[in-house]
C-alpha atoms as a PDB file:
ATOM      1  CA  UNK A   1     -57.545 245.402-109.166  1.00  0.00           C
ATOM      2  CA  UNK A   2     -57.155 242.265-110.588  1.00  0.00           C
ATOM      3  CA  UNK A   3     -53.871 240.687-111.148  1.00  0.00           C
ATOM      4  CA  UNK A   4     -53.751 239.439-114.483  1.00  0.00           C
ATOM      5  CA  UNK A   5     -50.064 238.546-114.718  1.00  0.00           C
ATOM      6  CA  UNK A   6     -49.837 236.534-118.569  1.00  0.00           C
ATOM      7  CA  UNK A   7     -47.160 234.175-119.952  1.00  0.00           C
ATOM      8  CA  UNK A   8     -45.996 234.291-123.433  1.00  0.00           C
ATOM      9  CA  UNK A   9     -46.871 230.761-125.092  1.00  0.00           C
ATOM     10  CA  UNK A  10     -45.680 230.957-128.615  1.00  0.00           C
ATOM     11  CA  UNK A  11     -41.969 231.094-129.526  1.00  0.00           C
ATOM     12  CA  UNK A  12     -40.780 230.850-133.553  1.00  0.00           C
ATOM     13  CA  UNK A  13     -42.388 232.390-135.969  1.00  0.00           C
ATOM     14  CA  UNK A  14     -45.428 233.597-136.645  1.00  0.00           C
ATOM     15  CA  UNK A  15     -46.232 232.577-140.373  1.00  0.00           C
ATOM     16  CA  UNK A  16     -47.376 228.804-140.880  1.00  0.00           C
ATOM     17  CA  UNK A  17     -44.736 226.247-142.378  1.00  0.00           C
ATOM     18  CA  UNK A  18     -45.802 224.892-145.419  1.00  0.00           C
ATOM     19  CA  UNK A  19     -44.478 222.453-148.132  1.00  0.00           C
ATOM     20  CA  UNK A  20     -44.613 219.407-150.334  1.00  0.00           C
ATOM     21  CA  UNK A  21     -42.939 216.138-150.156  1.00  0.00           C
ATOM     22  CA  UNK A  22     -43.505 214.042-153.713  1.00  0.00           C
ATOM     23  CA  UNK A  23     -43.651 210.266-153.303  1.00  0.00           C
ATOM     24  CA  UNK A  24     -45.577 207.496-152.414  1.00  0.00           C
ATOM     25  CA  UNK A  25     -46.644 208.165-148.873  1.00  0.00           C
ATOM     26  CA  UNK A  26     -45.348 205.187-146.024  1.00  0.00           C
ATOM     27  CA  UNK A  27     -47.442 204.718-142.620  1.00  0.00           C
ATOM     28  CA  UNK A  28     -44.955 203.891-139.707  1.00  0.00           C
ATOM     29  CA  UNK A  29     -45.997 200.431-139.039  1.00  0.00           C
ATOM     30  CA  UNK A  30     -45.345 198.830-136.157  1.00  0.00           C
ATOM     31  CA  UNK A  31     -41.693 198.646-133.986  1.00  0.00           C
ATOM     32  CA  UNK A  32     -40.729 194.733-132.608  1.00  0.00           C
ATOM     33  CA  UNK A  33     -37.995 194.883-130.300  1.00  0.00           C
ATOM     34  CA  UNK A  34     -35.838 191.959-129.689  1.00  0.00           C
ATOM     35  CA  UNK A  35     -32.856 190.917-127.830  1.00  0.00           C
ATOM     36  CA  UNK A  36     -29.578 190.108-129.995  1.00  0.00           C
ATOM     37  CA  UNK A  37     -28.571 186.785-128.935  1.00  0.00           C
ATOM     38  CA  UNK A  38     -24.422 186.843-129.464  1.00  0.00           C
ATOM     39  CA  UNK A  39     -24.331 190.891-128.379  1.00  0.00           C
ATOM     40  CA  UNK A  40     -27.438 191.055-125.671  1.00  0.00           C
ATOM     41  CA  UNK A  41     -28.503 194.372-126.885  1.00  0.00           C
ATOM     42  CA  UNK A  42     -31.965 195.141-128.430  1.00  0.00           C
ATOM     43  CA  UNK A  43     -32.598 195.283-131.888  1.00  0.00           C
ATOM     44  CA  UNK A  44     -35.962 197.192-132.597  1.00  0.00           C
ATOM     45  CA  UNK A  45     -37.063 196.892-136.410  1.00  0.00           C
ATOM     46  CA  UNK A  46     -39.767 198.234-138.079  1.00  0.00           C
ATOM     47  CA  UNK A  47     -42.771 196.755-140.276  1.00  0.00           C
ATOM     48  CA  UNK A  48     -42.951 198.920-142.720  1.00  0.00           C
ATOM     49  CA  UNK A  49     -39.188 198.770-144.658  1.00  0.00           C
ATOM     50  CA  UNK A  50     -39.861 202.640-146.431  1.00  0.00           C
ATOM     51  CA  UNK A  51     -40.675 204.164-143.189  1.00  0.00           C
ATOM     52  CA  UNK A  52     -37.232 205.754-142.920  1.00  0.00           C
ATOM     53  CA  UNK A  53     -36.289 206.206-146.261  1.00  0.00           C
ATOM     54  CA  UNK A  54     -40.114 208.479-146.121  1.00  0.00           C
ATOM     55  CA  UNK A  55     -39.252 209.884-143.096  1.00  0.00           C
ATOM     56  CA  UNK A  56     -35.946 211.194-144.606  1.00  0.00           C
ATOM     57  CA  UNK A  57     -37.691 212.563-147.696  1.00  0.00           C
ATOM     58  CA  UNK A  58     -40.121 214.282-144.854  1.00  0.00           C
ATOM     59  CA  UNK A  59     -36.897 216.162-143.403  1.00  0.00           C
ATOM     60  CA  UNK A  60     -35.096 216.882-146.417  1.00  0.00           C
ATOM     61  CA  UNK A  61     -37.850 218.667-148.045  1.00  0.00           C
ATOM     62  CA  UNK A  62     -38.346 220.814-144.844  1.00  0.00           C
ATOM     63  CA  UNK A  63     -35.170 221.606-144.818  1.00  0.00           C
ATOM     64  CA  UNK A  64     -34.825 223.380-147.975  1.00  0.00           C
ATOM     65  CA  UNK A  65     -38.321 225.683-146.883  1.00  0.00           C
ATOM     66  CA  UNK A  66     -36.474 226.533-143.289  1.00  0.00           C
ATOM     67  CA  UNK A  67     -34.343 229.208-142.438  1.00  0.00           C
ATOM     68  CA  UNK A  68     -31.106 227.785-141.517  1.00  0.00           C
ATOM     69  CA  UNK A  69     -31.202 227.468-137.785  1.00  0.00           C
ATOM     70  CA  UNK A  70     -29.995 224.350-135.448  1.00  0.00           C
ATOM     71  CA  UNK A  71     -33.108 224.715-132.971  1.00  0.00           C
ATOM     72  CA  UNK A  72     -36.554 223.979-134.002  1.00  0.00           C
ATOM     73  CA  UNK A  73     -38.899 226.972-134.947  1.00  0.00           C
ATOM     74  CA  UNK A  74     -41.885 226.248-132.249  1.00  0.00           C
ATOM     75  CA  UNK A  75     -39.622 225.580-128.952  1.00  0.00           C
ATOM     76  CA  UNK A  76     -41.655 224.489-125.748  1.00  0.00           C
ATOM     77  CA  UNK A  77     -44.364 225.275-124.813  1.00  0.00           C
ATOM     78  CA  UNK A  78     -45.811 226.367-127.661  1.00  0.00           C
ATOM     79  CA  UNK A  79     -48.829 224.437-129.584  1.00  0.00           C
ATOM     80  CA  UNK A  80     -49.123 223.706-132.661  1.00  0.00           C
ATOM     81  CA  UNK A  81     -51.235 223.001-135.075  1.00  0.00           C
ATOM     82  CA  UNK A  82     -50.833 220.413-138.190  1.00  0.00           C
ATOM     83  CA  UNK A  83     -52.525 220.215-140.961  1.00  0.00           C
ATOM     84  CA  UNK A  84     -51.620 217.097-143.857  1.00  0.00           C
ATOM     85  CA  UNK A  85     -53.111 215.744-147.005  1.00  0.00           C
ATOM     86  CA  UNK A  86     -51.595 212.617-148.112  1.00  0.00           C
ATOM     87  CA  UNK A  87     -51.781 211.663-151.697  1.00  0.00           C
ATOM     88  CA  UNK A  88     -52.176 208.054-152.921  1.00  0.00           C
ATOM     89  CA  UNK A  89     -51.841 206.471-155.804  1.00  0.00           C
ATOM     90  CA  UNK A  90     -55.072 205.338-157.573  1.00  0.00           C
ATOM     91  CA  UNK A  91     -55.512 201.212-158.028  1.00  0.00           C
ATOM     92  CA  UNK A  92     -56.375 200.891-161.737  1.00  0.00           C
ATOM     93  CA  UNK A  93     -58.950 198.064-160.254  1.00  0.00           C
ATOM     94  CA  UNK A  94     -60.605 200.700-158.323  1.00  0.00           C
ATOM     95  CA  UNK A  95     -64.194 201.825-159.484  1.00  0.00           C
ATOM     96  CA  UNK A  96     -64.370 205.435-160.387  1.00  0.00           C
ATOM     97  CA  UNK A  97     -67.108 206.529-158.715  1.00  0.00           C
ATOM     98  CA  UNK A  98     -65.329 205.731-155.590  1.00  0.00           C
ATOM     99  CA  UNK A  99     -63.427 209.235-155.057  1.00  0.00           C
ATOM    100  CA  UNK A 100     -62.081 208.899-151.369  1.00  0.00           C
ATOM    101  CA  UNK A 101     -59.345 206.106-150.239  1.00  0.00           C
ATOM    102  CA  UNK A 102     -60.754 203.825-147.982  1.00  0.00           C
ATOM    103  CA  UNK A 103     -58.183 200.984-147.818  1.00  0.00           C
ATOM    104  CA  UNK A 104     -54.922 201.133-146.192  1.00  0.00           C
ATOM    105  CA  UNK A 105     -52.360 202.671-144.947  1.00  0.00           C
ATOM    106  CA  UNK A 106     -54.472 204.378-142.476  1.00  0.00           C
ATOM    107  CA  UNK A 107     -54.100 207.543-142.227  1.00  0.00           C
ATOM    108  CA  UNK A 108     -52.954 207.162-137.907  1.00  0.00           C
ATOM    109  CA  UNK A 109     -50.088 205.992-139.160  1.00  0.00           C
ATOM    110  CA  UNK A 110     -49.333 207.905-142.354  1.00  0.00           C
ATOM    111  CA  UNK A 111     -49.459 210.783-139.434  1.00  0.00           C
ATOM    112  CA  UNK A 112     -46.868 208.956-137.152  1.00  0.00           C
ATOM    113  CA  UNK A 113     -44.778 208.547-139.672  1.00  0.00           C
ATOM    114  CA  UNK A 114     -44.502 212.502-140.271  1.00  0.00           C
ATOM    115  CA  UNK A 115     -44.611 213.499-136.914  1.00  0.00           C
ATOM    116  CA  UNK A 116     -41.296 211.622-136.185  1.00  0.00           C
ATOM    117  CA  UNK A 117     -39.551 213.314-139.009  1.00  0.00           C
ATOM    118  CA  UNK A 118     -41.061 217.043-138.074  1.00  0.00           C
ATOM    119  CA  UNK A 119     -39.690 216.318-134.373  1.00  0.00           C
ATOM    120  CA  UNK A 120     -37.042 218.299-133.798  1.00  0.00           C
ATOM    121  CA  UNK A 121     -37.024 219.819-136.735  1.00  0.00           C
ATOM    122  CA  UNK A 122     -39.884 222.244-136.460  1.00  0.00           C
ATOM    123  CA  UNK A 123     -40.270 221.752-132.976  1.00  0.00           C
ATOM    124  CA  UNK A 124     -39.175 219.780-129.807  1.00  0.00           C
ATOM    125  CA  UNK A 125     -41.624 216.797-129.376  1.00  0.00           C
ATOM    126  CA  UNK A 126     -44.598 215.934-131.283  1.00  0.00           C
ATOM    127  CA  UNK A 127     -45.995 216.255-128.063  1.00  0.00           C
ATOM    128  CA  UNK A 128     -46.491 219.972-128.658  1.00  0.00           C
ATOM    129  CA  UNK A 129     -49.095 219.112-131.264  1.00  0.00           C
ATOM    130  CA  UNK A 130     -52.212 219.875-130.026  1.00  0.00           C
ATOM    131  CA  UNK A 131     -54.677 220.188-133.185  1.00  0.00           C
ATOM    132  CA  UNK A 132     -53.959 218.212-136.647  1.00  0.00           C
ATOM    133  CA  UNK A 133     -56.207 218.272-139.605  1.00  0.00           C
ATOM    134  CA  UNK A 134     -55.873 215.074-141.726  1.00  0.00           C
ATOM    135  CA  UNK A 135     -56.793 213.146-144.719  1.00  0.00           C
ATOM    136  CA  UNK A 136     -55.788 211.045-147.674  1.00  0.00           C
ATOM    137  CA  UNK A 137     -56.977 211.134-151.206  1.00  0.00           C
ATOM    138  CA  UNK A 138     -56.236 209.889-154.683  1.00  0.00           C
ATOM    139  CA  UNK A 139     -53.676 211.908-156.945  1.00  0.00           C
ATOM    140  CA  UNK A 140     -50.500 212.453-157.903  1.00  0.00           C
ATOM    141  CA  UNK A 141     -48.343 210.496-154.858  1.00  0.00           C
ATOM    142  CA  UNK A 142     -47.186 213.520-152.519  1.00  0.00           C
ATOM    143  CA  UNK A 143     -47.924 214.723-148.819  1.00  0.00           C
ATOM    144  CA  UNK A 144     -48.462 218.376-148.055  1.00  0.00           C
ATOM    145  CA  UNK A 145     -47.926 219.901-144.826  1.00  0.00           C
ATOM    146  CA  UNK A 146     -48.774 222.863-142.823  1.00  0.00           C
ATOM    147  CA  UNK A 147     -47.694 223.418-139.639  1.00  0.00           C
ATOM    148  CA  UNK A 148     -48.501 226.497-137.382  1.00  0.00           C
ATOM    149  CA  UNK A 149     -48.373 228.054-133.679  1.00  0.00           C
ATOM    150  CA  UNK A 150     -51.592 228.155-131.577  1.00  0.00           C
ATOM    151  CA  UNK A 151     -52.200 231.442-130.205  1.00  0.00           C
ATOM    152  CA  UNK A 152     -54.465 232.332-127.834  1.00  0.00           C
ATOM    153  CA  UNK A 153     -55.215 235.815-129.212  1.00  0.00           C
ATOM    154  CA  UNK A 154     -53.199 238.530-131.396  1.00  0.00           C
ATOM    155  CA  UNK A 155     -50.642 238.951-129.130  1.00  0.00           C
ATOM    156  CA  UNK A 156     -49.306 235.568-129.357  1.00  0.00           C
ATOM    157  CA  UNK A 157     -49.897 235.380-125.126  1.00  0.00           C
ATOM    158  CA  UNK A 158     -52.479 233.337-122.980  1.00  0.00           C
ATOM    159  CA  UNK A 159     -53.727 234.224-119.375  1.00  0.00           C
ATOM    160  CA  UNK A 160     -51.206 232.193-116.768  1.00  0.00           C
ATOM    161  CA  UNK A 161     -52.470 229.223-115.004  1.00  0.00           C
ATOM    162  CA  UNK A 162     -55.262 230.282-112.201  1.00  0.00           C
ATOM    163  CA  UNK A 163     -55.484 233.312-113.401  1.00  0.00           C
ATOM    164  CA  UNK A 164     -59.835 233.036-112.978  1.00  0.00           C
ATOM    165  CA  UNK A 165     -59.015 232.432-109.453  1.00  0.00           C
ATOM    166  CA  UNK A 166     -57.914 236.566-108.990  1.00  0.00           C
ATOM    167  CA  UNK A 167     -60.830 237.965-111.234  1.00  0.00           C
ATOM    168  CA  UNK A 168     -63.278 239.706-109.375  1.00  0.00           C
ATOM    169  CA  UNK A 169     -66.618 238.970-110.822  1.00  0.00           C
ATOM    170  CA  UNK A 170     -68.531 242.678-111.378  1.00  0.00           C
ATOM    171  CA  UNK A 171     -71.411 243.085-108.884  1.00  0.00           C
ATOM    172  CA  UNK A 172     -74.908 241.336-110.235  1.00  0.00           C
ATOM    173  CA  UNK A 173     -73.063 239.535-112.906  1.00  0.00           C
ATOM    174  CA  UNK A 174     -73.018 236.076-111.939  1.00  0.00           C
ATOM    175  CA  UNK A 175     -76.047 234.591-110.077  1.00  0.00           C
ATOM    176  CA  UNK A 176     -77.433 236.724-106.914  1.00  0.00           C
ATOM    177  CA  UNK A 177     -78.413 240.140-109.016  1.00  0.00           C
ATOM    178  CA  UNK A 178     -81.646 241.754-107.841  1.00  0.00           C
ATOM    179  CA  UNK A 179     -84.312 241.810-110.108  1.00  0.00           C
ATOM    180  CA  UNK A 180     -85.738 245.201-111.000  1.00  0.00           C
END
């Protein structure tokens, strides 16, 4: 008999994490690091001067939907999936028959941005996020989120690693069958 031994990959909770931050959307920009001349420590600064007050408006707004808790709800090694809509504001110059924002902030960075406020919040590292949905539109200024566990089947449980290796393949099934 095959051994089928199985390790349990999700660990949190089983219903997605949803909610709403209102505001103008930021994208992270990009980090310059440079060396303090007086103290000879670095100094890294960022591009973009809202990307932390956004990325605190990401985190307080998850806070209030969260149970209260001091670990994150999808610990290691579970997946996750993210799914985001960010909302811009609409240029009054802008044509109306163009529906879909093409211009910056891209939408790369819009995600950054999030992702480093979710992390360790909802889980450990935004390294855990194996799937993300995304896109921007026009509307009223806001991001929604929806985060969620990847699960392998109902049971929340994938096969372990190598696991194919101990199957025993049933007689005729692969290849070298005799024809009748």
């Amino acid at each position: 008999m095959p051994n089928r031994t199985r390790s349990t990959v999700f660990v949190g909770r089983p219903d997605p994490v949803v909610w709403t931050v209102y505001g103008v959307p930021a994208p992270q920009g990009s980090a310059r690091a440079f060396l303090h001349k007086t103290t000879r420590r670095v100094i890294v600064t960022h591009a973009n001067r809202r990307t932390m007050s956004w990325r605190q408006e990401v985190a307080a707004a998850l806070v209030q939907v969260l149970p209260p808790a001091n670990d994150p709800i999808f610990r290691r090694p579970a997946a996750v999936e993210v799914r985001a809509t960010f909302y811009l504001p609409r240029p009054k110059s802008l044509p109306k028959r163009i529906q879909t924002p093409a211009a910056r902030p891209d939408l790369d960075k819009l995600l950054r941005a999030a992702l480093d406020a979710m992390t360790g919040l909802v889980f450990d590292d935004d390294a855990q996020v194996a799937a993300i949905t995304a896109s921007k539109a026009y509307g009223v200024p806001r991001a929604e989120f929806e985060i969620k566990a990847i699960l392998a089947d109902p049971c929340g449980s994938v096969p372990a690693p190598g696991w194919r290796d101990q199957m025993e393949a049933p007689v005729g099934s692969i290849g070298g069958g005799t024809a009748a």
